[in-house]
Protein backbone atom coordinates (compact mmCIF):
# COMPACT_ATOMS: atom_id res chain seq x y z
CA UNK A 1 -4.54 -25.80 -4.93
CA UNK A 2 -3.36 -22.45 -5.23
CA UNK A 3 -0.19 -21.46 -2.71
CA UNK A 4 0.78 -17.75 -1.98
CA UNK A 5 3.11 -15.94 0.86
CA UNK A 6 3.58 -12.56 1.89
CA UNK A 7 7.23 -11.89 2.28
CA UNK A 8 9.22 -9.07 3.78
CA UNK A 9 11.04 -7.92 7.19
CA UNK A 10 9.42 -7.89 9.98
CA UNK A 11 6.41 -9.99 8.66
CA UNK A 12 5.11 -11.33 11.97
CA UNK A 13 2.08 -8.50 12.37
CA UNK A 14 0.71 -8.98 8.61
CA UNK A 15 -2.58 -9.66 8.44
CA UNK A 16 -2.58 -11.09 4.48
CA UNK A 17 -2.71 -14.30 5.74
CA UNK A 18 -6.03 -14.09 7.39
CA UNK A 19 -7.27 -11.94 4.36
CA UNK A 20 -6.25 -14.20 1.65
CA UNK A 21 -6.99 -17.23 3.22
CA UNK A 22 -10.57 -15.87 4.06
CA UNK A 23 -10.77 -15.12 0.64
CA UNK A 24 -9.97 -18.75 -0.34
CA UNK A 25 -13.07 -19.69 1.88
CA UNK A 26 -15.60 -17.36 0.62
CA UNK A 27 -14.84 -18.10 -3.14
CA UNK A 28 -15.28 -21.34 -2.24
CA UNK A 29 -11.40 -22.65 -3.64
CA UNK A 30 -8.97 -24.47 -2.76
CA UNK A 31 -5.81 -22.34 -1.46
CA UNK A 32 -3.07 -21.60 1.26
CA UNK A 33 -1.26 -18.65 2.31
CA UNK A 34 1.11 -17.86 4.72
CA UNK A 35 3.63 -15.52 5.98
CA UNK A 36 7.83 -15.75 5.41
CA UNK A 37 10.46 -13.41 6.36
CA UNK A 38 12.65 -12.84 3.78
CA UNK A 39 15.28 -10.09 4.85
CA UNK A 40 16.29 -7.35 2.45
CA UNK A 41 18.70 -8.78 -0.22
CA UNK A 42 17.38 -11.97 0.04
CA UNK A 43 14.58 -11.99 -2.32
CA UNK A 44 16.65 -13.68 -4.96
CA UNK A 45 17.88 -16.44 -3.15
CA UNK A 46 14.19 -17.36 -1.53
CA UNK A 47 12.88 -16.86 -5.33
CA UNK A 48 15.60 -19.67 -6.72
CA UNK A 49 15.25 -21.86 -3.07
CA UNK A 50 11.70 -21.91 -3.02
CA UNK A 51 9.69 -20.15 -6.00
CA UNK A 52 8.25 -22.67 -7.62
CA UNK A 53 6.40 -23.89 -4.40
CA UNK A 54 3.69 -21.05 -4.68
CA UNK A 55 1.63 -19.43 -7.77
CA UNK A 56 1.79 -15.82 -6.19
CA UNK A 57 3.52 -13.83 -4.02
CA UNK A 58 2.96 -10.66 -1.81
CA UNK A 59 5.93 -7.75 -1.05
CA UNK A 60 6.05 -5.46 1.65
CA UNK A 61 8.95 -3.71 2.88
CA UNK A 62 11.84 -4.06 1.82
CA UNK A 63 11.19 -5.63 -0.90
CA UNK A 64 9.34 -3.25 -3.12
CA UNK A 65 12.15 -2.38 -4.93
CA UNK A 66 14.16 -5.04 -4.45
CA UNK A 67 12.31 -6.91 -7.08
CA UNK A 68 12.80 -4.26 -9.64
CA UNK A 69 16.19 -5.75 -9.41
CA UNK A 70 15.57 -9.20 -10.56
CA UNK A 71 14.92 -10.95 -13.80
CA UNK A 72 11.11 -10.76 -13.72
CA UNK A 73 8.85 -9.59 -16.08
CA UNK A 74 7.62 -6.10 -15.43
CA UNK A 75 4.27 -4.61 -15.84
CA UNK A 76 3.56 -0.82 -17.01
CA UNK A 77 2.57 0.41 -13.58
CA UNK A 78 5.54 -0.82 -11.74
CA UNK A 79 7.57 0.65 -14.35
CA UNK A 80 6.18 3.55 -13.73
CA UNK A 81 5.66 3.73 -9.94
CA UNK A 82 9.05 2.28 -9.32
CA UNK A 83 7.44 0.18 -6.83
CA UNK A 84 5.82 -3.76 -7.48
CA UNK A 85 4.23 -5.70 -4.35
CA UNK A 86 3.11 -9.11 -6.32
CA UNK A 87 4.75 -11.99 -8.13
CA UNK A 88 2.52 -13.89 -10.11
CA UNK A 89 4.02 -17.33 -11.59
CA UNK A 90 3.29 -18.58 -14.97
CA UNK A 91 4.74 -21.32 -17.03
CA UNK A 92 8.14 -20.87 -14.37
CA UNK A 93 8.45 -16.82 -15.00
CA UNK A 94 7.32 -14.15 -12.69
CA UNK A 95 5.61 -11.21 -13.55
CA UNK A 96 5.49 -8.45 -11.37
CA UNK A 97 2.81 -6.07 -10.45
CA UNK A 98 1.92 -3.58 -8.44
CA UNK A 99 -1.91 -2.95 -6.13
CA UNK A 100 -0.93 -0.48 -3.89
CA UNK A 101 -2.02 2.21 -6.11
CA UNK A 102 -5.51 0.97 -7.48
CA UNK A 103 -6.00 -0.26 -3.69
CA UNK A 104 -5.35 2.74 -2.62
CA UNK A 105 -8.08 4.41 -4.88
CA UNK A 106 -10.66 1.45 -4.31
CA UNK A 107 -10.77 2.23 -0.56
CA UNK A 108 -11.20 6.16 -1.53
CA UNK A 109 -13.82 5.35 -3.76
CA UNK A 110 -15.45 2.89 -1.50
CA UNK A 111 -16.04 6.08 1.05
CA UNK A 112 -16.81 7.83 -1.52
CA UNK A 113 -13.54 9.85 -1.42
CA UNK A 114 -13.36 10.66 -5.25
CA UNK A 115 -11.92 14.49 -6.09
CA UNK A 116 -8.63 14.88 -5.39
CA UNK A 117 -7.53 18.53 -5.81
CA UNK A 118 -4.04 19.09 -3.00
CA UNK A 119 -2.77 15.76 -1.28
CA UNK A 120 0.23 15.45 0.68
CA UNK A 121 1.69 12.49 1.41
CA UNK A 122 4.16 11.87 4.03
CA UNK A 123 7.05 10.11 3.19
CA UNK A 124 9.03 8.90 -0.18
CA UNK A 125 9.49 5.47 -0.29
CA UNK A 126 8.00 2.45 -2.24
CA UNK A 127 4.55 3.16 -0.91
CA UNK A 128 4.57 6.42 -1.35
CA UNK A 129 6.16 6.21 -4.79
CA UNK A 130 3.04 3.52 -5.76
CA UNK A 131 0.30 6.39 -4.51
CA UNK A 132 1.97 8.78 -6.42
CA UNK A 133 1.61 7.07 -9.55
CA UNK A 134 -2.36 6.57 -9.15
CA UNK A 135 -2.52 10.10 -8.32
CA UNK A 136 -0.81 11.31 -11.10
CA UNK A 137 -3.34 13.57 -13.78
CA UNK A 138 -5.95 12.71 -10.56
CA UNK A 139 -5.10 15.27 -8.03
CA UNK A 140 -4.07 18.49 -8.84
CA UNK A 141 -0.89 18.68 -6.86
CA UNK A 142 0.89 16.13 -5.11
CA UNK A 143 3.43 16.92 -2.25
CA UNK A 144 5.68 14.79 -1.14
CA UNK A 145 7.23 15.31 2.39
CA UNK A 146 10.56 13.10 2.27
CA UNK A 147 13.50 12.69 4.56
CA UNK A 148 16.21 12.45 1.75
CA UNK A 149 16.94 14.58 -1.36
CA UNK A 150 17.39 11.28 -2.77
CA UNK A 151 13.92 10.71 -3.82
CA UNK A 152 13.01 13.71 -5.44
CA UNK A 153 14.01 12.57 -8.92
CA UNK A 154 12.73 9.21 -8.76
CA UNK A 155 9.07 10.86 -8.06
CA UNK A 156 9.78 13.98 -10.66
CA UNK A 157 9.69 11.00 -13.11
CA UNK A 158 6.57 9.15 -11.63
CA UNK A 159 4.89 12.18 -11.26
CA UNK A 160 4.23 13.66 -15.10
CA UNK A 161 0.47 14.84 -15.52
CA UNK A 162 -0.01 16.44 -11.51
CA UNK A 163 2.16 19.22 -10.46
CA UNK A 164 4.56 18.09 -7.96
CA UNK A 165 6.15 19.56 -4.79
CA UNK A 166 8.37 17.77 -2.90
CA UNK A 167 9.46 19.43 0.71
CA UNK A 168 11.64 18.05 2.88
CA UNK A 169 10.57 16.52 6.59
CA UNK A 170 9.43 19.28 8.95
CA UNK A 171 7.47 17.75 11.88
CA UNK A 172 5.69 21.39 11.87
CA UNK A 173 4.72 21.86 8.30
CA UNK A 174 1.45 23.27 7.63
CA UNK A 175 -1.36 20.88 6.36
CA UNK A 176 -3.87 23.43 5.64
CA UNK A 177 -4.72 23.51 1.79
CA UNK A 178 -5.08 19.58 1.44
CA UNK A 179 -8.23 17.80 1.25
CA UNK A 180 -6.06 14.32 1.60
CA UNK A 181 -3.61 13.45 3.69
CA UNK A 182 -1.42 9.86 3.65
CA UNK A 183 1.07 8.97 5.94
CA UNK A 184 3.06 6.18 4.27
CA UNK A 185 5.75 6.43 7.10
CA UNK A 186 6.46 3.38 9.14
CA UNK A 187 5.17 2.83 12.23
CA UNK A 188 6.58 5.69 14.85
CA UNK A 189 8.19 7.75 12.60
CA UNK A 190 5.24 10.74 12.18
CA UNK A 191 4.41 10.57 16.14
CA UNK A 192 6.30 13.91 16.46
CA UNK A 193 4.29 15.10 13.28
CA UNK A 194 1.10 14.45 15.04
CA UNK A 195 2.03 16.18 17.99
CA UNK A 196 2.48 19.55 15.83
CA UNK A 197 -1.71 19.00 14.22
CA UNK A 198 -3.64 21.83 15.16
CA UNK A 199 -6.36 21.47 12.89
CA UNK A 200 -8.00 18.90 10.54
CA UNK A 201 -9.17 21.83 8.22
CA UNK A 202 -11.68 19.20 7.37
CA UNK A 203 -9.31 16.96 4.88
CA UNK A 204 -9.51 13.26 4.73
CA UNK A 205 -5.88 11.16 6.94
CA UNK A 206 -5.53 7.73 5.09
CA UNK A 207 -3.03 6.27 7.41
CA UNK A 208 -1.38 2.92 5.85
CA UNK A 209 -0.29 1.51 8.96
CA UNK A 210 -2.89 -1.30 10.23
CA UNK A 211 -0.89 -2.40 13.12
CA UNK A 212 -0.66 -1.21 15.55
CA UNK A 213 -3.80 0.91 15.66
CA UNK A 214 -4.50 3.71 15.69
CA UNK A 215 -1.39 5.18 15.45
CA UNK A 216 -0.79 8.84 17.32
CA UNK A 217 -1.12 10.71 13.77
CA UNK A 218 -4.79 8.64 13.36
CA UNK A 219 -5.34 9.62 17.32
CA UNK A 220 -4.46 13.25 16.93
CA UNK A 221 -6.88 13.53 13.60
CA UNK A 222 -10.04 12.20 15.04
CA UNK A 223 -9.26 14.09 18.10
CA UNK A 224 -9.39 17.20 15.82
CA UNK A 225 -13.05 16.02 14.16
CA UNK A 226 -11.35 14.80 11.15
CA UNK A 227 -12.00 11.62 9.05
CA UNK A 228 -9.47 8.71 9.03
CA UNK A 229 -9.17 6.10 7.06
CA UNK A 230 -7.01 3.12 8.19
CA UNK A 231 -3.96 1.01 6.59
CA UNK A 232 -6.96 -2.14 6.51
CA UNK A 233 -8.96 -0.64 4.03
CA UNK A 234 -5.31 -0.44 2.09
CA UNK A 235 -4.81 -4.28 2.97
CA UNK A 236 -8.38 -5.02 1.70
CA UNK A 237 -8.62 -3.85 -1.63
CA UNK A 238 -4.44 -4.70 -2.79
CA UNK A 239 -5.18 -8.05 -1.77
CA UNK A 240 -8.53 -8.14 -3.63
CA UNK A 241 -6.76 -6.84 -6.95
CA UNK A 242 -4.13 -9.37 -5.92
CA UNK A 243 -6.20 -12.16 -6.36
CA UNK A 244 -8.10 -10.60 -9.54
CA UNK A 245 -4.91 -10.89 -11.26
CA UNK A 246 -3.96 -13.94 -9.77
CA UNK A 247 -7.81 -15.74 -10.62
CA UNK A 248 -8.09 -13.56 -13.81
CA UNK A 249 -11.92 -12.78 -12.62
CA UNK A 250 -13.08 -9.98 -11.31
CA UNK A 251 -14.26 -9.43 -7.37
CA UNK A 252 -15.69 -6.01 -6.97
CA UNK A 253 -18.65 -7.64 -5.14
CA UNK A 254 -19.24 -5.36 -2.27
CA UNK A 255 -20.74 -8.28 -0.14
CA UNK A 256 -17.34 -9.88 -0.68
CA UNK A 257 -15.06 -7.00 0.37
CA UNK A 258 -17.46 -6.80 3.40
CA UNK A 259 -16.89 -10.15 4.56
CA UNK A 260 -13.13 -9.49 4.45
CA UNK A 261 -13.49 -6.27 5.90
CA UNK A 262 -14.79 -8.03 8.93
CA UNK A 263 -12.79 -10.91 9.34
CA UNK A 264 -9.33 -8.23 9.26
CA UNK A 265 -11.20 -6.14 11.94
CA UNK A 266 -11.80 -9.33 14.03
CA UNK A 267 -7.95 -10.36 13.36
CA UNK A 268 -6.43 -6.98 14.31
CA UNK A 269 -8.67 -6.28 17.71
């Protein structure tokens, strides 16, 4: 029996539970998964409480980089992105990893997405910091539109190969230029920035909100003609290099991520 959680605050709208536990089904093993709220600065205390009751664990906000914090063993990426959204148990130590990245670039690829020359990505914070890191020596320039000054240097050292510009938050900045645009904001916070989109100029929204949907900034792009993608496809393929690590096989069957695919659809209508 394998046992895994998603944790964070608020938790009661994830949809890794129906994802992961439909993935149990399909591949045919024995598993559980469920969701826990676990409040920032309380990661710790649930690890010592409770840890050893599952073999993995999912992180979403605000817990990203609370777990940098901890004594867990790192991996490279999270190192580098600043950023790690799974615990993996083994022999009573954690390692921690981040999917958010090569998710992020599965669900590109899967719509055939795959040159990268100006993205901008709204917002700055453990997300954002994740893309940024898969992006890096990808795109040609990354810019980063952040509320706080803050976060400039922790992405000037994410950020080596790419060139990177980071602006700060202007609900009317001009998105002409980019051929990909991500909103890592939480939910509500680019409604005004929607309201300001004139033009799609034919670029590519990947919006990593999945609930609720669609949000005004996903509204306002299709309303222009332009392509969205949605926070699902985001959901889909982290959790599917999730549980690569965690089975230490691969799953890049297409059938497989379709199945999924419909089963979060079904969940979120």
């Amino acid at each position: 029996m394998i046992r895994g959680a998603v944790l964070g605050y608020p938790i009661h709208h994830s949809l890794s539970p129906t994802l992961h536990n439909a993935a149990f089904k399909e591949l045919g093993i024995a598993g559980s998964y469920e969701a826990i709220e676990v409040q920032s600065g309380e990661l710790e205390s649930f690890l010592d409480a409770r840890g050893r009751e599952f073999d993995y664990l999912s992180l979403t906000m605000p817990l990203k980089e609370e777990v940098l914090n901890l004594e867990v063993d790192i991996s490279t990426e999270v190192v580098k992105s600043q950023s790690g959204n799974t615990l993996v148990r083994s022999d009573n130590q954690w390692r921690c990893h981040t999917t958010d990245g090569t998710g992020f670039l599965s669900a590109l690829s899967n719509k055939s997405f795959k040159q990268f020359g100006n993205v901008l990505i709204l917002g700055a914070g453990g997300t954002a910091r994740s893309l940024c890191a898969s992006l890096d020596g990808i795109a040609d320039t990354i810019t980063v539109l952040g509320r706080s000054q803050s976060r400039k240097e922790a992405l000037t050292r994410i950020v080596t190969r790419s060139q990177l510009v980071y602006e700060n938050w202007n609900d009317n900045f001009n998105t002409a230029g980019y051929s990909l645009i991500v909103n890592t904001t939480p939910s509500g916070a680019a409604d005004l920035f929607a309201e300001y989109l004139s033009s799609s100029q034919g670029a590519v929204l990947f919006d990593v909100i999945y609930q609720p949907w669609p949000t005004k900034i996903a509204s306002r792009w299709m309303d222009l003609g332009g392509t969205v993608l949605s926070g699902l496809e985001l959901l889909l393929y982290q959790g599917i290099h999730q549980l690569e690590i965690v089975l230490d096989r691969k799953l890049d069957d297409p059938h497989f991520a379709d199945i999924l695919r419909s089963t979060l659809g079904k969940a979120r209508s």
